[in-house]
Protein backbone atom coordinates (compact mmCIF):
# COMPACT_ATOMS: atom_id res chain seq x y z
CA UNK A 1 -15.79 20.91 115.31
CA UNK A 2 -16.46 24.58 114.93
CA UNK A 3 -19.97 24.86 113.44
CA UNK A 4 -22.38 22.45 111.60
CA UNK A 5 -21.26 24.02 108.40
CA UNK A 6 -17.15 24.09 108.58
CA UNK A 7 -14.67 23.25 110.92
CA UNK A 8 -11.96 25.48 112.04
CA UNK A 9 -8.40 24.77 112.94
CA UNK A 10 -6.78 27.92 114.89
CA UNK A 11 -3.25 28.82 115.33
CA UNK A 12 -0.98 26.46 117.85
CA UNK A 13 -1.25 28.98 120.28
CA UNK A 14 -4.27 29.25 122.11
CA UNK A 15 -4.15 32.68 123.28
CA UNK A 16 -6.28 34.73 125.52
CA UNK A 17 -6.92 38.69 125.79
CA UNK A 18 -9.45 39.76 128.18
CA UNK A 19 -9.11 43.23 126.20
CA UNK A 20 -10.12 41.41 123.02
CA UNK A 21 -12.90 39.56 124.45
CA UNK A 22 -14.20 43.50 125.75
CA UNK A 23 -14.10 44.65 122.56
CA UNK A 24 -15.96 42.02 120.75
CA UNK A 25 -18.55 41.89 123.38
CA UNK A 26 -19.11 45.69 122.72
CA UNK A 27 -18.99 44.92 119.13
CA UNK A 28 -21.27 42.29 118.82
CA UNK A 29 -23.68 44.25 121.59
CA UNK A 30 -23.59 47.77 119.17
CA UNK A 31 -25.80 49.40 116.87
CA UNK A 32 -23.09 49.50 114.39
CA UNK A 33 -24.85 49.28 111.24
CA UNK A 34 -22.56 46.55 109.67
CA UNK A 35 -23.21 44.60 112.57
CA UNK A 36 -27.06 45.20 112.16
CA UNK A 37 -26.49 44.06 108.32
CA UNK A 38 -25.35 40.63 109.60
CA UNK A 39 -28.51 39.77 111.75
CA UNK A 40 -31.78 38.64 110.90
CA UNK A 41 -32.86 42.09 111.99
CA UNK A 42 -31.67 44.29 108.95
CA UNK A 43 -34.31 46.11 107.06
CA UNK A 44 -33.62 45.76 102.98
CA UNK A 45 -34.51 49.03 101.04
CA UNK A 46 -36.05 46.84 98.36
CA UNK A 47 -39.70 45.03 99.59
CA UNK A 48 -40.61 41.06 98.14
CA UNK A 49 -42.82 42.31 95.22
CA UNK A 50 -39.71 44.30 94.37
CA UNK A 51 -37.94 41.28 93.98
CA UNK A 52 -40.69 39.22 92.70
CA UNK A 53 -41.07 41.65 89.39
CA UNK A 54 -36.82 41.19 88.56
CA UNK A 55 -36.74 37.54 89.23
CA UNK A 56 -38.21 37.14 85.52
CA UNK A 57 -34.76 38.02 84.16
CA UNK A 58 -33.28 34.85 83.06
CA UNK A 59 -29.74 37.29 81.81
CA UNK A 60 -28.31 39.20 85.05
CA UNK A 61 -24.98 41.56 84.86
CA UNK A 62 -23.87 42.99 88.14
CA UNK A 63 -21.28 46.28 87.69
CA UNK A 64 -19.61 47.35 90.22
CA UNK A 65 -15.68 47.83 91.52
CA UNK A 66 -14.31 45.69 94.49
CA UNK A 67 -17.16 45.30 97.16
CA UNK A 68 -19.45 46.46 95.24
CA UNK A 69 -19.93 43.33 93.25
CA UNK A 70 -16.78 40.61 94.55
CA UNK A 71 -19.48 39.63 97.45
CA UNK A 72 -21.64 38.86 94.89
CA UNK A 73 -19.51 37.34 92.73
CA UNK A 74 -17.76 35.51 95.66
CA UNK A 75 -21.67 33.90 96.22
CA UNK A 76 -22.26 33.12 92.60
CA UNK A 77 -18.98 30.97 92.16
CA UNK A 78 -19.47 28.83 95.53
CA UNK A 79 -22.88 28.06 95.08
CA UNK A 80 -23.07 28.25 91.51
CA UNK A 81 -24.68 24.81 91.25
CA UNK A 82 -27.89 26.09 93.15
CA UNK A 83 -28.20 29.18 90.92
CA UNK A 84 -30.40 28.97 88.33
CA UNK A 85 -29.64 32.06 86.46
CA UNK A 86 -27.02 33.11 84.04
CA UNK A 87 -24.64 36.20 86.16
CA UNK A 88 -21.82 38.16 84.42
CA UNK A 89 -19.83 40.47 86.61
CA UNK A 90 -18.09 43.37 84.71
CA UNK A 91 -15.99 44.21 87.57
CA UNK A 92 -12.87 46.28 86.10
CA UNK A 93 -11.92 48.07 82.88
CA UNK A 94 -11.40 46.03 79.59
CA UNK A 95 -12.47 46.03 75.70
CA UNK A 96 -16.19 45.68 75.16
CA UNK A 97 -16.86 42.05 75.80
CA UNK A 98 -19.48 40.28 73.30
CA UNK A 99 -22.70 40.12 75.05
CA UNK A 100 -25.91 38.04 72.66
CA UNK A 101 -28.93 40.24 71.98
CA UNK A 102 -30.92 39.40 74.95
CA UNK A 103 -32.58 41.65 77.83
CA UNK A 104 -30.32 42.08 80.54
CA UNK A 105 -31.45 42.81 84.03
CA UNK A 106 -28.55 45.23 85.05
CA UNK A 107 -27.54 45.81 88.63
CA UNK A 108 -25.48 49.35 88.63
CA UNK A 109 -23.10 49.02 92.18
CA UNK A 110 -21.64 52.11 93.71
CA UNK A 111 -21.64 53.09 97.05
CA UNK A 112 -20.96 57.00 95.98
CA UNK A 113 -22.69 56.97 92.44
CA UNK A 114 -19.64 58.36 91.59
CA UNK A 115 -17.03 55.46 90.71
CA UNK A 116 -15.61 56.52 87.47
CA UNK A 117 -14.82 52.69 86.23
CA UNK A 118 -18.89 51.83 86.89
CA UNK A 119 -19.80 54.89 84.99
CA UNK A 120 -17.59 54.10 82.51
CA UNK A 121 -18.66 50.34 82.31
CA UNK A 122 -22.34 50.64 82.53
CA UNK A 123 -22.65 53.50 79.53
CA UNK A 124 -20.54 51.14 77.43
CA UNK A 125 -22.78 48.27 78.11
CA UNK A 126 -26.08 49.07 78.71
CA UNK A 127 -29.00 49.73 75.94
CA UNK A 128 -32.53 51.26 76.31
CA UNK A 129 -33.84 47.63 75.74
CA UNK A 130 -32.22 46.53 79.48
CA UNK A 131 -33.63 46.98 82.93
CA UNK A 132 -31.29 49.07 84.75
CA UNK A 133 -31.45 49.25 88.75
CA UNK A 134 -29.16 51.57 90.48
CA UNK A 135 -27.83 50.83 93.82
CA UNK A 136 -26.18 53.78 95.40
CA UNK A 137 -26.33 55.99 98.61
CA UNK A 138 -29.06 57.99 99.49
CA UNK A 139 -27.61 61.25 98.13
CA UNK A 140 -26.53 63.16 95.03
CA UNK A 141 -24.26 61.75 92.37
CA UNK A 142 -23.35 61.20 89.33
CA UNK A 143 -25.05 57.75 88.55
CA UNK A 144 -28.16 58.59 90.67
CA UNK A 145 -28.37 61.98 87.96
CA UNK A 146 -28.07 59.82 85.05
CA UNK A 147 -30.62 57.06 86.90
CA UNK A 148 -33.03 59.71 86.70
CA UNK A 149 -33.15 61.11 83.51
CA UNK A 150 -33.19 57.64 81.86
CA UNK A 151 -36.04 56.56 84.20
CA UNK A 152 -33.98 53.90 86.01
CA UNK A 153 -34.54 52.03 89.26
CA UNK A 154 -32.41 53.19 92.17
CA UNK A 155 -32.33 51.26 95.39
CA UNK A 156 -30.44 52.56 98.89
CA UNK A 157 -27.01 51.45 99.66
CA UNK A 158 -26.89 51.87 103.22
CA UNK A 159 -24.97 55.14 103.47
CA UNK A 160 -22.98 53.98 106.88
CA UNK A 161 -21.77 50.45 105.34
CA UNK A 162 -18.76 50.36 103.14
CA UNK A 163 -18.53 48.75 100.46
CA UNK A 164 -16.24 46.04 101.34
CA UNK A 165 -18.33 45.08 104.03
CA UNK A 166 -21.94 45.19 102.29
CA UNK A 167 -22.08 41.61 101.83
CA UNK A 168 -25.16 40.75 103.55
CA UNK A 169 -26.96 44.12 102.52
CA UNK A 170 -28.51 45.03 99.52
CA UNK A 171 -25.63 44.46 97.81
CA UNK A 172 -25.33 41.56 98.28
CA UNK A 173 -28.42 39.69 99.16
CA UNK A 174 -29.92 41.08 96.43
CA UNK A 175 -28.45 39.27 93.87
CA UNK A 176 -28.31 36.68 95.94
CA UNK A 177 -32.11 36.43 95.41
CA UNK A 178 -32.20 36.67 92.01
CA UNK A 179 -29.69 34.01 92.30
CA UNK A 180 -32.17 31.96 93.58
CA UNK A 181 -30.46 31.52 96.81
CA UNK A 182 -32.86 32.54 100.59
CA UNK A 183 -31.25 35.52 102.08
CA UNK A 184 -31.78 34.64 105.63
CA UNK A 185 -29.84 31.64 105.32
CA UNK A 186 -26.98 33.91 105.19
CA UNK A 187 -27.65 35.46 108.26
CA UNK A 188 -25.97 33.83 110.98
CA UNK A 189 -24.94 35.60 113.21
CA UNK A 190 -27.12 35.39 116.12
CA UNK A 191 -26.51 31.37 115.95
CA UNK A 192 -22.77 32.24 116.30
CA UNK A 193 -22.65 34.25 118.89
CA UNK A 194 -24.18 31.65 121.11
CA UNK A 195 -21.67 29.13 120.33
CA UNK A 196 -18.84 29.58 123.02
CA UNK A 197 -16.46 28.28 120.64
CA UNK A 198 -16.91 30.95 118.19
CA UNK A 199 -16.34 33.10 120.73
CA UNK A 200 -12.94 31.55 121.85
CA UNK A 201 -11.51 30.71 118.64
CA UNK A 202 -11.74 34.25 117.36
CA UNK A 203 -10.47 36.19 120.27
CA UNK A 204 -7.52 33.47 120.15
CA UNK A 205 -6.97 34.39 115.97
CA UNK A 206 -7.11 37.86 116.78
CA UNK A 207 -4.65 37.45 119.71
CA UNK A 208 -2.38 35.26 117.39
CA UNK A 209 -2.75 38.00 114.14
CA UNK A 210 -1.88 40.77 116.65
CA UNK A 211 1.62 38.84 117.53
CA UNK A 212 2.50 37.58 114.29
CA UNK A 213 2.01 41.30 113.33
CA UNK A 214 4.66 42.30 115.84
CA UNK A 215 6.81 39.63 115.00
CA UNK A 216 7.19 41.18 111.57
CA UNK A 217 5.09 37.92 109.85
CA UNK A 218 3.04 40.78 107.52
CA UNK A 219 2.22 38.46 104.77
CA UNK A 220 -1.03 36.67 105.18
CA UNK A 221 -0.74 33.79 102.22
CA UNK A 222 -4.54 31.80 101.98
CA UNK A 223 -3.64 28.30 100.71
CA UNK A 224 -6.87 27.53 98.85
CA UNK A 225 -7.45 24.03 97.75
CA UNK A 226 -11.02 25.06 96.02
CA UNK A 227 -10.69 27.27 92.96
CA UNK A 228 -14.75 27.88 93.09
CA UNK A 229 -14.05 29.69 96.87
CA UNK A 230 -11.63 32.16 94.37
CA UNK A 231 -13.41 35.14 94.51
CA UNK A 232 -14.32 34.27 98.40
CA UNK A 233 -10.65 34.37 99.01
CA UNK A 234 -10.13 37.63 96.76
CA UNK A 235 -13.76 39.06 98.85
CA UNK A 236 -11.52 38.83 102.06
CA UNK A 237 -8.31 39.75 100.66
CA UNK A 238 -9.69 43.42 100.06
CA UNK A 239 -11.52 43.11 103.53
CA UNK A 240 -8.05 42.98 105.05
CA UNK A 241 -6.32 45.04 103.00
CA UNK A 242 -8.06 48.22 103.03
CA UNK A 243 -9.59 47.86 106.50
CA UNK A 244 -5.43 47.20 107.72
CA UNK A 245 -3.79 48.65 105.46
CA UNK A 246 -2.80 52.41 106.84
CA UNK A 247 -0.34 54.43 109.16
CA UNK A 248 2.67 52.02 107.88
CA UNK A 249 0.25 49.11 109.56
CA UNK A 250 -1.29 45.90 108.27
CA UNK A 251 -0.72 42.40 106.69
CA UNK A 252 -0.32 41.93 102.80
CA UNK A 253 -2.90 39.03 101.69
CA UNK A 254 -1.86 36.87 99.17
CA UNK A 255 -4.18 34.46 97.51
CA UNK A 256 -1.75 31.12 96.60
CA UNK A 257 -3.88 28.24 94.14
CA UNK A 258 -2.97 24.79 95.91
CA UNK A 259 -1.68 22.31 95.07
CA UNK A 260 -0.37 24.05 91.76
CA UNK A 261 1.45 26.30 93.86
CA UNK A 262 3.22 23.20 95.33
CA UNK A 263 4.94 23.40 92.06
CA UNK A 264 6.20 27.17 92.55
CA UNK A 265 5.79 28.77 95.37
CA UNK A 266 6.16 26.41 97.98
CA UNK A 267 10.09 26.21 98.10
CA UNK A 268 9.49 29.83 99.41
CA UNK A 269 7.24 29.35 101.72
CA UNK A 270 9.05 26.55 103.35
CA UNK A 271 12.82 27.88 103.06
CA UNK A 272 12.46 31.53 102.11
CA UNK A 273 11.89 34.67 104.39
CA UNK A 274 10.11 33.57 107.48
CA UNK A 275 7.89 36.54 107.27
CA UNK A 276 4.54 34.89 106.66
CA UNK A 277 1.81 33.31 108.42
CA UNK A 278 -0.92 31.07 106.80
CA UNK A 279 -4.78 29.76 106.29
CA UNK A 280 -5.29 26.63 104.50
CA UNK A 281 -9.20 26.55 102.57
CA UNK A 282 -11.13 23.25 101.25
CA UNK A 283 -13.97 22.31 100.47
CA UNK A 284 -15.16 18.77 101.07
CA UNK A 285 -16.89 17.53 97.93
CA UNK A 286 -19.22 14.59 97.61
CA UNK A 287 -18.24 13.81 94.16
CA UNK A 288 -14.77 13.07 92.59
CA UNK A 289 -13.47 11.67 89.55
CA UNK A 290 -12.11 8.19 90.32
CA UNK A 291 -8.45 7.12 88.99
CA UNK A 292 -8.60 4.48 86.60
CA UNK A 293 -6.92 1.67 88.21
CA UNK A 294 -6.38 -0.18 84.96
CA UNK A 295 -3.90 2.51 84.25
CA UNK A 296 -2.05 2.75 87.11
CA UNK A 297 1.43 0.97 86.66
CA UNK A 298 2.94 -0.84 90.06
CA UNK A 299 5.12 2.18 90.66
CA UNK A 300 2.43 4.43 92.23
CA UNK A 301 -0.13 1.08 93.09
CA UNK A 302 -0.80 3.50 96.15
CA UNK A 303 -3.16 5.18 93.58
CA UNK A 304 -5.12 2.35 93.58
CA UNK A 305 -9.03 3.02 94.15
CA UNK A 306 -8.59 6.08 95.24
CA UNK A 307 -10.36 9.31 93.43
CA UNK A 308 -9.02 13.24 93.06
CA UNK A 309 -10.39 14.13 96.32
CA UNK A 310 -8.22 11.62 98.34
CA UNK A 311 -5.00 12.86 96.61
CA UNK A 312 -6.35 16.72 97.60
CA UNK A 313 -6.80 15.69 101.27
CA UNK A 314 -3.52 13.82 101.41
CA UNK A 315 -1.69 16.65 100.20
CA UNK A 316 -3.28 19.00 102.39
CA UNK A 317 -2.75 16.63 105.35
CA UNK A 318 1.14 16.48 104.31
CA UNK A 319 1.90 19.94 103.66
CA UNK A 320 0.51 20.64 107.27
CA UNK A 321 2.28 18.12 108.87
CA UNK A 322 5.25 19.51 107.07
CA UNK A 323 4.37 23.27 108.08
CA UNK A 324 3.86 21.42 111.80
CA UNK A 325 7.88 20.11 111.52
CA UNK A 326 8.88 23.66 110.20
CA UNK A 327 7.19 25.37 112.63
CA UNK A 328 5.42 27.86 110.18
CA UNK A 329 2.35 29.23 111.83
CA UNK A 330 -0.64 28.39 110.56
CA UNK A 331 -5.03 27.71 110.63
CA UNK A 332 -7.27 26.02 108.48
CA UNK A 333 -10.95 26.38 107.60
CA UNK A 334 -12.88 23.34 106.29
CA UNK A 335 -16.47 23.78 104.32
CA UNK A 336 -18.15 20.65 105.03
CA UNK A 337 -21.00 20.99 102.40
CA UNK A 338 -21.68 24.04 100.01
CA UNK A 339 -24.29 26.11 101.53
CA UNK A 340 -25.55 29.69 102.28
CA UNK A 341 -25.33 28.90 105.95
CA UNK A 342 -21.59 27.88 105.18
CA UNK A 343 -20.96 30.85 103.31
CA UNK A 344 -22.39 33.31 106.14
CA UNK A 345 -21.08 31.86 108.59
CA UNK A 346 -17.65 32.83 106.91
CA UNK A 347 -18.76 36.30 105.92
CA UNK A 348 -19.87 36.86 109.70
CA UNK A 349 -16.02 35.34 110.98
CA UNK A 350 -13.95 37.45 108.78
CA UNK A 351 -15.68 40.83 109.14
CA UNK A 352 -15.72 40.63 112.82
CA UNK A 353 -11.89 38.94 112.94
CA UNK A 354 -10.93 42.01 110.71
CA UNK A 355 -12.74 44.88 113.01
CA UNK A 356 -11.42 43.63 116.30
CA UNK A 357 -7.91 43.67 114.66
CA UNK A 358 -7.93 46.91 113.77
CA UNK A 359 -9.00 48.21 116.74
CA UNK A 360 -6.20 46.45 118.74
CA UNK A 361 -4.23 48.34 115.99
CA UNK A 362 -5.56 51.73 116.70
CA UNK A 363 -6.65 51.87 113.50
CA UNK A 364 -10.31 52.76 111.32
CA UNK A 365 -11.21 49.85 109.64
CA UNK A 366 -14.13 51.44 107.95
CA UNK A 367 -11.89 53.72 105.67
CA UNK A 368 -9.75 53.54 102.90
CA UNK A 369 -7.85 57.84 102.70
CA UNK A 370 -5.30 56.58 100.39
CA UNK A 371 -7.22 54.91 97.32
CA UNK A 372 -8.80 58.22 96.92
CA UNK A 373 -6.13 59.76 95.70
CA UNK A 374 -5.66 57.47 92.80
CA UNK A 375 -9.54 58.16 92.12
CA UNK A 376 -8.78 62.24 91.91
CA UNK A 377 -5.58 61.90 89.88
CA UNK A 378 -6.75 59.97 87.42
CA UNK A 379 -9.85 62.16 87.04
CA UNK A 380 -7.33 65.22 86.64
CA UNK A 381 -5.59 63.43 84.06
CA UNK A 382 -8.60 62.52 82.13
CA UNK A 383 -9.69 66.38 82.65
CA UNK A 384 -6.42 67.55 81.03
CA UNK A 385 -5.95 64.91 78.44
């Protein structure tokens, strides 16, 4: 057992690293301000009556690119049968979706005010009959200009969290809120720090990521057995991507649907390249459609009385066992009941797992120098075009 909300499998190799467990001791002990944004402790640059006046809106669309909205999104699709409001999430460039005549609450995401695809978005879909609110940084931009001279609401972004890692700040707790959902629920961090096991297991995955690394295993494949944990999975794929991924360094995360994949990509895994290491992700469900035995010829009798979910689990059982006999590294993370707490307690194990790897990396896991190049070609193009 690993917490009261999921269980945790680690790697076969239990691995210590009295270097690791210094540096997450320091980390968990800073004042590092994405730290702080875990805890209880955070201040929100929004107050309750704030939130009180937007929680009318019945019609909620959250823009935003990457972290700026895929936390929120991740939230909305795990929990989605707590939330009692309707959420759309324009999150990249396409034709003008249909949106009904109604009156939109519109949360405007960008940690600069100055992402060209928000900009973009948000003048194609907003109207003067919408609430707009703006949250950006603290300074001057492009969407905090136009925020002003339309009379919008702007709210803080924390100007020394990234985006990717803004989860549990504004950006995320607040439309967590309007979700429905209690923010502190999320935070869990203090409760996980005090569990020695925590503390163990991660220093051990972090020891295990740092050798597979070495080894040349650079492609981190999620098997995910719950397609509402999707934009979870797609959350931490950019977490590790652009906090790894510089000076030639980092793993390549690759988000594999289970068991359809069985049916594509699993040949590869088990007899291709052996340059890959793995994390299998359920979610156990109390409900399950049940196989209708009256249907089920003598062939497969096996089928019997059982429901969707058993098949799941044994298939997940078997293609570790299998993994086990090939000798394919491997963990597993089990959600034992859909929950903010769950959810958190996630958030909180991958941003840490992903800091304390970079640093044994030598690298900044807070930047991203490369994407902005992309972001001042294309506005070059756009100027010359």
């Amino acid at each position: 057992m690993f917490t009261d909300h999921f269980s945790f499998k680690g790697f076969n190799k239990k691995k210590k690293s009295r270097k690791i467990q210094k540096s997450l001791r320091e980390l968990i002990h800073s004042n590092d301000e994405v730290i702080r944004s875990l805890t209880n402790d955070y201040d929100y640059s929004y107050t309750k009556k704030f939130l009180k006046e937007l929680k009318r809106f019945k019609f909620i669309r959250v823009f935003g690119m990457g972290g700026s909205s895929l936390g929120a999104h991740a939230i909305y699709d795990f929990l989605r049968n707590k939330v009692r409001n309707d959420f759309y999430f324009i999150s990249n460039l396409k034709s003008k979706k249909f949106f009904s005549k109604k009156k939109y609450l519109n949360l405007i995401i960008s940690k600069s005010g100055n992402t060209l695809e928000t900009i973009a978005n948000a003048n194609a879909y907003t109207n003067k009959y919408d609430k707009n609110i703006l949250i950006t940084e603290n300074k001057k931009s492009i969407l905090k200009d136009i925020s002003y001279k339309v009379k919008d609401e702007i709210i803080n972004h924390n100007n020394f969290i990234g985006g990717r890692y803004s989860v549990l700040s504004e950006v995320g707790m607040l439309p967590a809120e309007l979700m429905g959902l209690k923010e502190k629920k999320f935070k869990r961090f203090n409760n996980l720090i005090k569990n020695k096991y925590f503390f163990s297991s991660i220093v051990s995955n972090v020891v295990n990521i740092i050798e597979l690394i070495k080894s040349k295993k650079l492609n981190s494949v999620i098997l995910n057995y719950d397609e509402s944990a999707d934009n979870f999975l797609k959350w931490y794929q950019q977490l590790v991507a652009e906090s790894l991924g510089k000076k030639g360094q980092g793993v390549f995360p690759i988000i594999s649907t289970m068991p359809k994949d069985n049916h594509s990509l699993m040949q590869l895994y088990l007899d291709g390249p052996k340059n890959n290491f793995f994390t299998f992700f359920s979610t156990k469900e109390k409900s399950s459609s049940k196989i209708n035995f009256k249907r089920i010829p003598d062939e497969i009798k096996f089928l019997k009385k059982k429901n969707l979910n058993d098949v799941l689990s044994s298939q997940i059982f078997a293609t570790q066992k299998v993994f086990e006999k090939k000798k394919l590294p491997f963990r597993s993370f089990v959600i034992k009941k859909r929950s903010e707490e769950a959810l958190g307690e996630l958030f909180t194990f991958f941003i840490i797992e992903t800091i304390l790897v970079a640093r044994a990396l030598n690298i900044n896991p807070f930047n991203q120098p490369a994407v902005e190049l992309i972001k001042k070609e294309t506005k070059n193009i756009l100027i010359r075009s």
